[in-house]
C-alpha atoms as a PDB file:
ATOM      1  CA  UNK A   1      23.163  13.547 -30.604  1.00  0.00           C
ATOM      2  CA  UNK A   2      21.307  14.051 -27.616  1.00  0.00           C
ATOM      3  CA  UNK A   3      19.379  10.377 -27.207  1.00  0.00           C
ATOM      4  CA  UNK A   4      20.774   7.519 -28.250  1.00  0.00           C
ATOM      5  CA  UNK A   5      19.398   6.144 -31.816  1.00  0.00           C
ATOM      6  CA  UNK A   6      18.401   2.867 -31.457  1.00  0.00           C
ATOM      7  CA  UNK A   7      16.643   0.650 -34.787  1.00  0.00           C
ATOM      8  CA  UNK A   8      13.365   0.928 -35.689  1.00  0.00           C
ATOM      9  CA  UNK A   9      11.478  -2.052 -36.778  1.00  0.00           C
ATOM     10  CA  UNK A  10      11.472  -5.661 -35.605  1.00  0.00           C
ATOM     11  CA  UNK A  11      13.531  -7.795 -38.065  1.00  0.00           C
ATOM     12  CA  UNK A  12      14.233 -11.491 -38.088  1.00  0.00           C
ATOM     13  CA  UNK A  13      17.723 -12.172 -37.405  1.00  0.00           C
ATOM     14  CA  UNK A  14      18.512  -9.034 -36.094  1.00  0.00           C
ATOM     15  CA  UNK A  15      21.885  -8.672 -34.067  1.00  0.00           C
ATOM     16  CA  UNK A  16      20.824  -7.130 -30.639  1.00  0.00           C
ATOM     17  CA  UNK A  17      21.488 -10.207 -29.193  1.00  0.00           C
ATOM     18  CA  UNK A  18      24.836 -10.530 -30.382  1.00  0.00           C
ATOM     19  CA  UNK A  19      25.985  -6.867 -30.157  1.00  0.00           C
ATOM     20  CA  UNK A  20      28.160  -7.940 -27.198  1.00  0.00           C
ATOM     21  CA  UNK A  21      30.702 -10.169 -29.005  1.00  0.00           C
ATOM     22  CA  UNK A  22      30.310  -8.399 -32.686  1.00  0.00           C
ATOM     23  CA  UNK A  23      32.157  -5.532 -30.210  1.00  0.00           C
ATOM     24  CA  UNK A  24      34.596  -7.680 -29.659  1.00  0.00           C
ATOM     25  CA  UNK A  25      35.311  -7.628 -33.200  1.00  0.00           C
ATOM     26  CA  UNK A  26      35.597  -3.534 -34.275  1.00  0.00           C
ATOM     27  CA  UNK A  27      38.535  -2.525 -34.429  1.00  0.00           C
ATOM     28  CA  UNK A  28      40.217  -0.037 -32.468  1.00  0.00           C
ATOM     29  CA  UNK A  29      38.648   3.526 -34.052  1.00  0.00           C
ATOM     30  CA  UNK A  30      36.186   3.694 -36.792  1.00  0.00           C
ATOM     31  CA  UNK A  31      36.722   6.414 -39.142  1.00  0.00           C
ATOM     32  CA  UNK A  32      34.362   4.519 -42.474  1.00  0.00           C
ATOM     33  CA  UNK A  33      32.352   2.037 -42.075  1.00  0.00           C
ATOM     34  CA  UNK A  34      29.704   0.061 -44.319  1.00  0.00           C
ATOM     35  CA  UNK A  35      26.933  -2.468 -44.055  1.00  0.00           C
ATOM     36  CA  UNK A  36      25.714  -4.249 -47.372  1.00  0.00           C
ATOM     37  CA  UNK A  37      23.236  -5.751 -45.892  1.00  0.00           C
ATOM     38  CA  UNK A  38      21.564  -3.108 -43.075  1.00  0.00           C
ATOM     39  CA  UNK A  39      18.431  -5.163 -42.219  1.00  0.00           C
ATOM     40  CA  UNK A  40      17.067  -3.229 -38.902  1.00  0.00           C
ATOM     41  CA  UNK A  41      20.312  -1.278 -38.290  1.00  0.00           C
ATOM     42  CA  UNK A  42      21.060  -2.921 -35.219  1.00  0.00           C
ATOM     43  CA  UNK A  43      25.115  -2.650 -35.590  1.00  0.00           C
ATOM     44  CA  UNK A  44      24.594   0.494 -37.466  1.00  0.00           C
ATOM     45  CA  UNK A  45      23.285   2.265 -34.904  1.00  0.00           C
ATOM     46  CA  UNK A  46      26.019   0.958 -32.492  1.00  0.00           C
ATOM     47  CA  UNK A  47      28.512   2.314 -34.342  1.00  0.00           C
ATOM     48  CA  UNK A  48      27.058   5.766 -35.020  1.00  0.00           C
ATOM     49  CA  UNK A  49      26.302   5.869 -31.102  1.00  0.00           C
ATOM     50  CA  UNK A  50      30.086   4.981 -30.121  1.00  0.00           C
ATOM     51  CA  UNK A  51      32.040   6.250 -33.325  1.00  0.00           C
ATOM     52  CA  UNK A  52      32.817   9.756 -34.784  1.00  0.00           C
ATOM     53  CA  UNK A  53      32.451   8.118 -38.167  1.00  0.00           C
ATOM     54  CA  UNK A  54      33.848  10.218 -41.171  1.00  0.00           C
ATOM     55  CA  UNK A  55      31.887   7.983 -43.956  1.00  0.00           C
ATOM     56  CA  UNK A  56      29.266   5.752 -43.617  1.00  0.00           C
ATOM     57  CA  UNK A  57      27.548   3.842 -46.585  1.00  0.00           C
ATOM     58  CA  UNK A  58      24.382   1.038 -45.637  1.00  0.00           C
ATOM     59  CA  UNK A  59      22.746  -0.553 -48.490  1.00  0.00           C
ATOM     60  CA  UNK A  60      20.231  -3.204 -48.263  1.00  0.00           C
ATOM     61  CA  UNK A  61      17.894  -5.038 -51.549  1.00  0.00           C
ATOM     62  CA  UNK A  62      14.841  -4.630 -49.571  1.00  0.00           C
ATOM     63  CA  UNK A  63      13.494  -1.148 -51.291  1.00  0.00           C
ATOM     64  CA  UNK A  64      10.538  -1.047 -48.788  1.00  0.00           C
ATOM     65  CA  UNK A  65      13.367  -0.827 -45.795  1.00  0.00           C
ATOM     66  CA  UNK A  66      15.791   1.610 -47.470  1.00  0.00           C
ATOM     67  CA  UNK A  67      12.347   3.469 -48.550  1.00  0.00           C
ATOM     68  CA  UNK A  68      12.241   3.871 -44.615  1.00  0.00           C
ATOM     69  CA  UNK A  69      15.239   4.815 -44.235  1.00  0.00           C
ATOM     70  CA  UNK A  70      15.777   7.531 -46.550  1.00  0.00           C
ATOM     71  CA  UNK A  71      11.733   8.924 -45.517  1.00  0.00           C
ATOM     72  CA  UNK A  72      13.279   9.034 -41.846  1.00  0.00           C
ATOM     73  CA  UNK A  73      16.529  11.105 -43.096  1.00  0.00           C
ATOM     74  CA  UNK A  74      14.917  13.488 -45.211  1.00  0.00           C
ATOM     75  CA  UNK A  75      11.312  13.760 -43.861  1.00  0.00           C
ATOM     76  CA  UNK A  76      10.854  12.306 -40.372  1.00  0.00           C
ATOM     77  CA  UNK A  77       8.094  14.945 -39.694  1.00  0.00           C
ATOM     78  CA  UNK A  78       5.691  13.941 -41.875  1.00  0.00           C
ATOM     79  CA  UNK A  79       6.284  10.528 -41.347  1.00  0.00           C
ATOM     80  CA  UNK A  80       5.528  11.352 -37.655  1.00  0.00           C
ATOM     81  CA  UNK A  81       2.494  12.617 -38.799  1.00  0.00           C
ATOM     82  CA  UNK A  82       1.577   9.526 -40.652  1.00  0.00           C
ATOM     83  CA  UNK A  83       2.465   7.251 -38.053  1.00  0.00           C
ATOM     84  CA  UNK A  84       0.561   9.373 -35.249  1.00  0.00           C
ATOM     85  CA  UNK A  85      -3.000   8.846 -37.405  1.00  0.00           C
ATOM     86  CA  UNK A  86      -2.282   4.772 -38.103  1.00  0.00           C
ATOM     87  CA  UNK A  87      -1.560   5.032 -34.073  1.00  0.00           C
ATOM     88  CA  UNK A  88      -4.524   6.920 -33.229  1.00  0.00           C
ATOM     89  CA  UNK A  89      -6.945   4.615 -35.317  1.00  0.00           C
ATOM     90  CA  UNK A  90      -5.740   1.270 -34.576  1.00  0.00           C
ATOM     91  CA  UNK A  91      -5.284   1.461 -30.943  1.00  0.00           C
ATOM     92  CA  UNK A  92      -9.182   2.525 -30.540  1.00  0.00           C
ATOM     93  CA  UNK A  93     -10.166  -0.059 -32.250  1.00  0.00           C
ATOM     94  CA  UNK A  94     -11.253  -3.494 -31.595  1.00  0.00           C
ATOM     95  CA  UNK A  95     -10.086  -6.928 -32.428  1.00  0.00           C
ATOM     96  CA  UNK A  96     -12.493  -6.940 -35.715  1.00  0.00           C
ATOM     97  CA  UNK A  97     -11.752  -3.939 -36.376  1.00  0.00           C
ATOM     98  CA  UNK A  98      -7.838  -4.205 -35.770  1.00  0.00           C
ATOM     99  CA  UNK A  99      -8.261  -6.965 -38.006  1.00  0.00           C
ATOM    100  CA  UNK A 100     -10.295  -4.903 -41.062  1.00  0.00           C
ATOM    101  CA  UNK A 101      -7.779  -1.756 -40.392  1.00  0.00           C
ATOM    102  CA  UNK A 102      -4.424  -3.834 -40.860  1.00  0.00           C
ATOM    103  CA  UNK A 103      -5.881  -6.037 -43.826  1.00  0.00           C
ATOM    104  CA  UNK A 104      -6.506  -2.942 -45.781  1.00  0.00           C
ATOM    105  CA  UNK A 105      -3.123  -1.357 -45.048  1.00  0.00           C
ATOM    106  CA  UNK A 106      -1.435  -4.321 -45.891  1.00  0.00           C
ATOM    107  CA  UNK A 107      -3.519  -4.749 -49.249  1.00  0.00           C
ATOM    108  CA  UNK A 108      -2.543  -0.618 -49.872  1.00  0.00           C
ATOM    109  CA  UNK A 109       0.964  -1.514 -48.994  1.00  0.00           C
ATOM    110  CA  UNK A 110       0.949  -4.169 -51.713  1.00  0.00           C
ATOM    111  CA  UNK A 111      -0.897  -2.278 -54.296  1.00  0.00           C
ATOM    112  CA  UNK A 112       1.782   1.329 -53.982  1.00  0.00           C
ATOM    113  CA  UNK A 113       5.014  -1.734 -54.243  1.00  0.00           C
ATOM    114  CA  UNK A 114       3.447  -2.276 -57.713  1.00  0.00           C
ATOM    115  CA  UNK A 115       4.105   0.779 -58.662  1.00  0.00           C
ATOM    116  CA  UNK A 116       6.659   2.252 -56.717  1.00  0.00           C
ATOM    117  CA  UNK A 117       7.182   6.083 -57.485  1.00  0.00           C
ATOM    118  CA  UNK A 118       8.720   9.314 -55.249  1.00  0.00           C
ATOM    119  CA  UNK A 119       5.025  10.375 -54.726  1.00  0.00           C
ATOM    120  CA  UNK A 120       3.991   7.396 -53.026  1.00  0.00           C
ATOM    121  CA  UNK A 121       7.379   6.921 -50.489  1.00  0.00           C
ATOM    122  CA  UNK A 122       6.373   8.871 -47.566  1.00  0.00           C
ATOM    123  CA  UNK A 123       2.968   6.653 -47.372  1.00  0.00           C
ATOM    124  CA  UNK A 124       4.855   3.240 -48.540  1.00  0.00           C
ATOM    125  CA  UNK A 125       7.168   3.963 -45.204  1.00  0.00           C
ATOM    126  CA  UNK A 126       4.324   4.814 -42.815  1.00  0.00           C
ATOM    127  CA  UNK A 127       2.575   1.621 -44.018  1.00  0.00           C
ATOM    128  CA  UNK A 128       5.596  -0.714 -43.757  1.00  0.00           C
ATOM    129  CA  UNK A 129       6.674   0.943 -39.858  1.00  0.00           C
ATOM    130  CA  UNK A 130       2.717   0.240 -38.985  1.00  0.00           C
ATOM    131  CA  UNK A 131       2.670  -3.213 -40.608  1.00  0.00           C
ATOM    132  CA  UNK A 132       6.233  -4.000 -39.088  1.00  0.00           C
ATOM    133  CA  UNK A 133       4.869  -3.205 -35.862  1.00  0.00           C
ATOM    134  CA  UNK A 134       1.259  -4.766 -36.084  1.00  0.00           C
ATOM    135  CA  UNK A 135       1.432  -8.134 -37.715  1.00  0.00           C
ATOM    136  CA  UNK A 136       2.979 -11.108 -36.861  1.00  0.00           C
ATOM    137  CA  UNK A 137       6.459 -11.071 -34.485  1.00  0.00           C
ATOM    138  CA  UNK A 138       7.226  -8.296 -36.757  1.00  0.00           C
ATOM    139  CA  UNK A 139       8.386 -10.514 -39.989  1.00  0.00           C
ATOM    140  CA  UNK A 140       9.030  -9.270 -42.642  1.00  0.00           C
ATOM    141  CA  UNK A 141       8.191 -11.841 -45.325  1.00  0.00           C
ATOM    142  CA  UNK A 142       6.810 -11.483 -48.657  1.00  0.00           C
ATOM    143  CA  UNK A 143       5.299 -14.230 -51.350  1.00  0.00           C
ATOM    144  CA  UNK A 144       6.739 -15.311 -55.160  1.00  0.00           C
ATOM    145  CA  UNK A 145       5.507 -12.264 -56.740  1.00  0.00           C
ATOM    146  CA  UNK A 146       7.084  -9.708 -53.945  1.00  0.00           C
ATOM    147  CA  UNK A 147       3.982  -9.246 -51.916  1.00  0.00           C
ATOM    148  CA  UNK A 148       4.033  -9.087 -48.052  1.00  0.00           C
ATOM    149  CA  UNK A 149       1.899 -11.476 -46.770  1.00  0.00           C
ATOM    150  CA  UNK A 150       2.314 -11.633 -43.016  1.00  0.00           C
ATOM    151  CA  UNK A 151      -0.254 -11.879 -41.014  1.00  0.00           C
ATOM    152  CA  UNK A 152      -1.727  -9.552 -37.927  1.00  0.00           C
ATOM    153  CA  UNK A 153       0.137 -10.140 -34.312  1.00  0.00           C
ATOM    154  CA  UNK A 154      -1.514 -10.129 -31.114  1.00  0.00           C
ATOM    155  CA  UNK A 155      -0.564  -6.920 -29.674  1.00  0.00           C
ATOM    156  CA  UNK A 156      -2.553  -4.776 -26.970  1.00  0.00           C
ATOM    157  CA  UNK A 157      -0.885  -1.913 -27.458  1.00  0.00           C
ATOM    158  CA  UNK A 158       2.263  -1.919 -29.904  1.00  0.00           C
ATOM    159  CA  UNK A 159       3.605   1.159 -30.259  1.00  0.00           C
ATOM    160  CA  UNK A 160       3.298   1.772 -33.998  1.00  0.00           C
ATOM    161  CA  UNK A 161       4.864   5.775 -33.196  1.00  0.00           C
ATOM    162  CA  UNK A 162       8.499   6.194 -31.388  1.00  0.00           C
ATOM    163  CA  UNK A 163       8.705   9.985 -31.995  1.00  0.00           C
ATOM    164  CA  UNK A 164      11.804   9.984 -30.052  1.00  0.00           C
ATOM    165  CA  UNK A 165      13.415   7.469 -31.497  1.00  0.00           C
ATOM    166  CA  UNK A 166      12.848   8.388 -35.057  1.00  0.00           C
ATOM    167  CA  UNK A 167      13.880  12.031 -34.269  1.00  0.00           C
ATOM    168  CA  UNK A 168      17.119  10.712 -33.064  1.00  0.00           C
ATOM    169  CA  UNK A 169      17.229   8.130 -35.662  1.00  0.00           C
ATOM    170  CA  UNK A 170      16.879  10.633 -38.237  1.00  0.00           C
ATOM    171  CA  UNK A 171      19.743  13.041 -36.621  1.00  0.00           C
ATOM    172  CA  UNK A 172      22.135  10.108 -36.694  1.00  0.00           C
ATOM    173  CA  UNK A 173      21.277   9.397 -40.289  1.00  0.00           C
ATOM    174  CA  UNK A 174      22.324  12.908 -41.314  1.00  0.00           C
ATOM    175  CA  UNK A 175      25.623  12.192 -42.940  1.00  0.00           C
ATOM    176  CA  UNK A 176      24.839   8.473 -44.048  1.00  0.00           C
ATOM    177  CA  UNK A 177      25.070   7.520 -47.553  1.00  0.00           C
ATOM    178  CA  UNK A 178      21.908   5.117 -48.331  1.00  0.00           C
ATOM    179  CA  UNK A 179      21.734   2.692 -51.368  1.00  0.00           C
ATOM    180  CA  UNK A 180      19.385  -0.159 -52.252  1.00  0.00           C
ATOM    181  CA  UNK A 181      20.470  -2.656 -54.314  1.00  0.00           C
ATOM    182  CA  UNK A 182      22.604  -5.885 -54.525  1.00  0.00           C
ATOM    183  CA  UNK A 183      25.774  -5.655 -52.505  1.00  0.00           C
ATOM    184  CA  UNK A 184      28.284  -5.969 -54.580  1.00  0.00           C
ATOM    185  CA  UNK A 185      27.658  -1.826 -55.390  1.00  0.00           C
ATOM    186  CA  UNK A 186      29.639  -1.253 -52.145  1.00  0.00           C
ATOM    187  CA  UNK A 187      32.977  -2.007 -53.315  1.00  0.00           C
ATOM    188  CA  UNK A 188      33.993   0.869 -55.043  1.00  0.00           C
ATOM    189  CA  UNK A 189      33.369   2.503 -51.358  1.00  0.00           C
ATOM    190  CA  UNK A 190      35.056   0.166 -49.295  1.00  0.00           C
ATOM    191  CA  UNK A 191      39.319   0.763 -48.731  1.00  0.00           C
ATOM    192  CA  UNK A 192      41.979  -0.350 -46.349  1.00  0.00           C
ATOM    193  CA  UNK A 193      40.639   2.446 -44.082  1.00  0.00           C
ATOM    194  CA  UNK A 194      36.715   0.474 -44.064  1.00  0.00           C
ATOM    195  CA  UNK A 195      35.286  -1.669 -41.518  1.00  0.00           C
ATOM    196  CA  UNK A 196      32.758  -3.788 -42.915  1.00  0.00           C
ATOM    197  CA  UNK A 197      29.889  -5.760 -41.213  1.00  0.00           C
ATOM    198  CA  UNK A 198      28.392  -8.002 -43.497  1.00  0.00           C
ATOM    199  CA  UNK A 199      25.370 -10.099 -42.260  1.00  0.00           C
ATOM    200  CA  UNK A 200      23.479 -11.691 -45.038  1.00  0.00           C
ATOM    201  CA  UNK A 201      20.264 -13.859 -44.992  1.00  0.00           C
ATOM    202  CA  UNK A 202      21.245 -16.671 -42.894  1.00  0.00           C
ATOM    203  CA  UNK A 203      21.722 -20.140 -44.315  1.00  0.00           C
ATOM    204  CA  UNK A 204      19.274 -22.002 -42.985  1.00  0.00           C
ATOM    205  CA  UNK A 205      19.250 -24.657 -40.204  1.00  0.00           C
ATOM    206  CA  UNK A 206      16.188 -26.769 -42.085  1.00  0.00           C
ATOM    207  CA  UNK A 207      14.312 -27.144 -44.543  1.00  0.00           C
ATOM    208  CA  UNK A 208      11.313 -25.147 -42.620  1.00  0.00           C
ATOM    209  CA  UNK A 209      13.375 -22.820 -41.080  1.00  0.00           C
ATOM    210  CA  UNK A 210      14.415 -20.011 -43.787  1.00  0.00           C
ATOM    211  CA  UNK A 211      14.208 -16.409 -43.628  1.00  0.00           C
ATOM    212  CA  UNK A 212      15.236 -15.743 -46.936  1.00  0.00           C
ATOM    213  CA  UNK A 213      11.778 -15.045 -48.561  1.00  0.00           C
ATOM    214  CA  UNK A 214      13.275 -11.413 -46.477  1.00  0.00           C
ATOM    215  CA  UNK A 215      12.979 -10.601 -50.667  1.00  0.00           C
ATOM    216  CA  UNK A 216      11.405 -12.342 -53.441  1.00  0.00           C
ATOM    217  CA  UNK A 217      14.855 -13.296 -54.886  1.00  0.00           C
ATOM    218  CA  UNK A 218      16.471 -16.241 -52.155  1.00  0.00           C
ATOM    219  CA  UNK A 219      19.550 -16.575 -50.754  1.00  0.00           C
ATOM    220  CA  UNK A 220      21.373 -19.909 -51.281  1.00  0.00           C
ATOM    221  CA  UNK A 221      24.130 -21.672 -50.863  1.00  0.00           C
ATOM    222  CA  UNK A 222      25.466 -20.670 -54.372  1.00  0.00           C
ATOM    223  CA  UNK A 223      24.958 -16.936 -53.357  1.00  0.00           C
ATOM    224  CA  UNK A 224      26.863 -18.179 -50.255  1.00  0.00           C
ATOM    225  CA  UNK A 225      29.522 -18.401 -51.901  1.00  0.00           C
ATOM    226  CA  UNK A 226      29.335 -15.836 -54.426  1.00  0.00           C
ATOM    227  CA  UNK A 227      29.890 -13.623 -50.951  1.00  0.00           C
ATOM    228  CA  UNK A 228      32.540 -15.315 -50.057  1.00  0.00           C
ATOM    229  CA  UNK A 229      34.465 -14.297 -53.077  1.00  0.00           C
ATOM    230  CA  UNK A 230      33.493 -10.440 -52.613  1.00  0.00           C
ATOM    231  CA  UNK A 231      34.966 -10.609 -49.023  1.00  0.00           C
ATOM    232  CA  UNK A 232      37.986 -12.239 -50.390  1.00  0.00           C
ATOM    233  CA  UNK A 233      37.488  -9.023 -52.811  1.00  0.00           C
ATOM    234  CA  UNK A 234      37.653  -7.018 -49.898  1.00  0.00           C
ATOM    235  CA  UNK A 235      40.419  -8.098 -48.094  1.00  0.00           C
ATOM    236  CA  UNK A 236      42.602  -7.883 -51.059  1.00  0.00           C
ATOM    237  CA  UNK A 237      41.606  -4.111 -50.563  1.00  0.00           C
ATOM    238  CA  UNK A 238      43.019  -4.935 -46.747  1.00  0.00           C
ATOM    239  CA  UNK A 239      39.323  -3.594 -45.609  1.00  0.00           C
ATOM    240  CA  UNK A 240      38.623  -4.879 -41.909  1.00  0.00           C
ATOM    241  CA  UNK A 241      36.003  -7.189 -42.569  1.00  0.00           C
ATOM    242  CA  UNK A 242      33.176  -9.496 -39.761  1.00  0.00           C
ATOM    243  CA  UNK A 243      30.468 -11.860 -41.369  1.00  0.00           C
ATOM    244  CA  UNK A 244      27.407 -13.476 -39.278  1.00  0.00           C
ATOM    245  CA  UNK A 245      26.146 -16.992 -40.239  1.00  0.00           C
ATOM    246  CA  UNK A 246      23.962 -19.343 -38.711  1.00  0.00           C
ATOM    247  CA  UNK A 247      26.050 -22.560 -37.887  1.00  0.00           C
ATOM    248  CA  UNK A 248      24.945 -25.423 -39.881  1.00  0.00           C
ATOM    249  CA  UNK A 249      26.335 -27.716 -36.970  1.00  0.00           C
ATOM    250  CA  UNK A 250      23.512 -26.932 -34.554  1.00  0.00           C
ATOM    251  CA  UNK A 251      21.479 -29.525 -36.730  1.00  0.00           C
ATOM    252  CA  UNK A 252      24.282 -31.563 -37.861  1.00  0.00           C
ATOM    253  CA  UNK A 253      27.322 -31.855 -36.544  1.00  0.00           C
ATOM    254  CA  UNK A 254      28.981 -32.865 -39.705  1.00  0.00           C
ATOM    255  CA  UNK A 255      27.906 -29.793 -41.951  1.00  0.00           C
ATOM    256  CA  UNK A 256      31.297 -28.165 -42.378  1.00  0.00           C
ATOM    257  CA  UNK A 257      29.836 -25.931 -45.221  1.00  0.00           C
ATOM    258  CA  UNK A 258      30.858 -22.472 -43.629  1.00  0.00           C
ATOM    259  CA  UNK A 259      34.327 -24.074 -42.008  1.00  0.00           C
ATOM    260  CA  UNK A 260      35.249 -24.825 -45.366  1.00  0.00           C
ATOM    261  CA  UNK A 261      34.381 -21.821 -46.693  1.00  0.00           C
ATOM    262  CA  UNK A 262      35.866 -19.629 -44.891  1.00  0.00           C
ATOM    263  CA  UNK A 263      38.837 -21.818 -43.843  1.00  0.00           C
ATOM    264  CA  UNK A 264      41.089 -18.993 -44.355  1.00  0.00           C
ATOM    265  CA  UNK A 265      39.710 -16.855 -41.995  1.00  0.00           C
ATOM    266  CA  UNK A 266      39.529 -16.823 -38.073  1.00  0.00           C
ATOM    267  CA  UNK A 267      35.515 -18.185 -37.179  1.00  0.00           C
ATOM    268  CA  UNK A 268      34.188 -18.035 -33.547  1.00  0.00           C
ATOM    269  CA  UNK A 269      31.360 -19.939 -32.567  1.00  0.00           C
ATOM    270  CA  UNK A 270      29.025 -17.761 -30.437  1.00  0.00           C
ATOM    271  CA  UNK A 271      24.916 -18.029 -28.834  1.00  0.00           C
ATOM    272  CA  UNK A 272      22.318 -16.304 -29.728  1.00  0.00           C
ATOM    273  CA  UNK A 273      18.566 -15.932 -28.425  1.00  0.00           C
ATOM    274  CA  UNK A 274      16.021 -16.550 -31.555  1.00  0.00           C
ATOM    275  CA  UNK A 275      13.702 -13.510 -31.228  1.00  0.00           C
ATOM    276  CA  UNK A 276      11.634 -14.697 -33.690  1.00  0.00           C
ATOM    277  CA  UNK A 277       9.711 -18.261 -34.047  1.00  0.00           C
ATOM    278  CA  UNK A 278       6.775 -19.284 -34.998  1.00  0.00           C
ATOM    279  CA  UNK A 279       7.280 -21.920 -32.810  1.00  0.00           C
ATOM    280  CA  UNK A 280       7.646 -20.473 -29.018  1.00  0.00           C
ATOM    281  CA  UNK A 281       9.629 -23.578 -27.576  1.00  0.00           C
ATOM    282  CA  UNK A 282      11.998 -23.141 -30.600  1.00  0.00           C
ATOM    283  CA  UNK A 283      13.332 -20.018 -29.272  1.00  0.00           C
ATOM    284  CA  UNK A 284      16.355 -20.821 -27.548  1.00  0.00           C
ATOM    285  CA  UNK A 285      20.365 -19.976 -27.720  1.00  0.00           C
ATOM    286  CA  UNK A 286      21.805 -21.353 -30.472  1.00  0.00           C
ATOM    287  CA  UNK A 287      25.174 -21.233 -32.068  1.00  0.00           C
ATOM    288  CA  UNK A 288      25.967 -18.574 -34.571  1.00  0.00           C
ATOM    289  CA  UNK A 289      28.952 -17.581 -36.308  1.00  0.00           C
ATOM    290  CA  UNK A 290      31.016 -14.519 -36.438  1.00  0.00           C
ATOM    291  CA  UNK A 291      33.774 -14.574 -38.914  1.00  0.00           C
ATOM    292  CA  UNK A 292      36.992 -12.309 -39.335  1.00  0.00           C
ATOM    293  CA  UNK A 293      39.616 -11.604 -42.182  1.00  0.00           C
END
């Protein structure tokens, strides 16, 4: 491709920051790879930009993300187009009216996930790019019923349209199989020949500090280990497998939940910036893990 494809929303928890040492981790030559849980892309695109990749499957349970996704494969253009006019509007306006513009996409956005239909993608992807980009440190966060509820950020001038980038995005996507769903429909792709990057919703460090409201159903410590057993699934298949975590020993030192967890398998202990806080002071390096069959 002729510019590199880079992701294309803010996401908590996404893996820029890390990208140095998950290299460390690939193996030698990628020839299939898969992500069960995509979020932003971040080692996605990494691999597409470095790898001749024969087969490439990404799923995620977030059907407003692989939504986006599969608008920017098949139908970037119009998507452009959509973006362009959100661009045009907001950035002319003022504070007020900032504020009245992105409260009534976000309240459209809400209304089309209640009834999600083919028709409606193409405007459900513009609106979740612009909202991505607009509100809050770009979290994505919805309430008990499924509905986003983040509010506005305090941007000048975000730039709500990357033509570039989704052009190139949407070239690298070309030959990319895209599912939404739980995770456990990737196994019937994944062989001895797969590398797999698995980065779920992180455990979280306290009681205040969760993420996983990422999708109305949570992430805990049971579905923790649920995963734990499909990895084991997958390296009975001899698939090349590297999980992130957050490590529970940044708050206490005794928490051996992921150590004894994956005790079988090799676990370095790596830092991390926190992009995202609500809390500015609380965005420091802190230790996360990277796990290996």
């Amino acid at each position: 491709m002729s510019k590199t494809a880079r992701p294309f929303v803010k996401w908590a928890g996404g893996k820029n920051q890390l990208l140095n040492e998950i290299r460390k981790k690939y193996p030698d030559n990628i020839n299939k790879y898969c992500e069960p849980f995509v979020g932003r892309g971040a080692v996605l695109f990494d691999i597409l930009n470095t790898f001749h990749c024969d087969e490439i499957l990404i799923n995620d349970i977030n059907a407003d993300l692989i939504s986006t996704y599969r608008q920017i494969q098949n139908n970037v253009e119009n998507l452009i187009d959509c973006l362009k006019s959100y661009q045009d509007i907001f950035l002319t306006a003022d504070i007020q009216q900032r504020k009245l513009i992105f409260s009534q996409k976000r309240e459209r956005f809400n209304s089309l996930k209640s009834h999600l239909t083919a028709e409606n993608e193409l405007e459900r992807a513009s609106l979740f790019i612009f909202l991505n980009k607009t509100c809050f440190n770009g979290l994505y966060r919805v309430n008990r019923k499924g509905m986003f509820n983040v509010p506005m950020g305090a941007y000048k001038n975000p730039v709500i349209c990357d033509c570039d980038n989704l052009r190139s995005v949407n070239i690298a996507l070309q030959n990319v199989i895209i599912r939404c769903g739980d995770y456990h429909q990737c196994y019937d792709f994944i062989d001895s020949d797969t590398f797999v990057y698995i980065d779920p919703p992180y455990r979280p460090l306290t009681l205040t500090a969760s993420f996983t409201s990422y999708s109305e159903n949570g992430f805990n410590d049971e579905e923790q280990i649920l995963l734990e057993k499909f990895v084991q699934s997958l390296s009975e298949k001899e698939a090349s497998v590297l999980i992130s975590n957050s490590d529970p020993k940044n708050t206490d030192e005794n928490d051996n939940f992921f150590d004894e967890l994956y005790q079988s398998y090799h676990i370095d202990r790596v830092f991390a910036k926190r992009m995202i806080n609500s809390c500015g002071s609380n965005r420091g390096a802190v230790k996360e893990l990277l796990i290996s069959n």
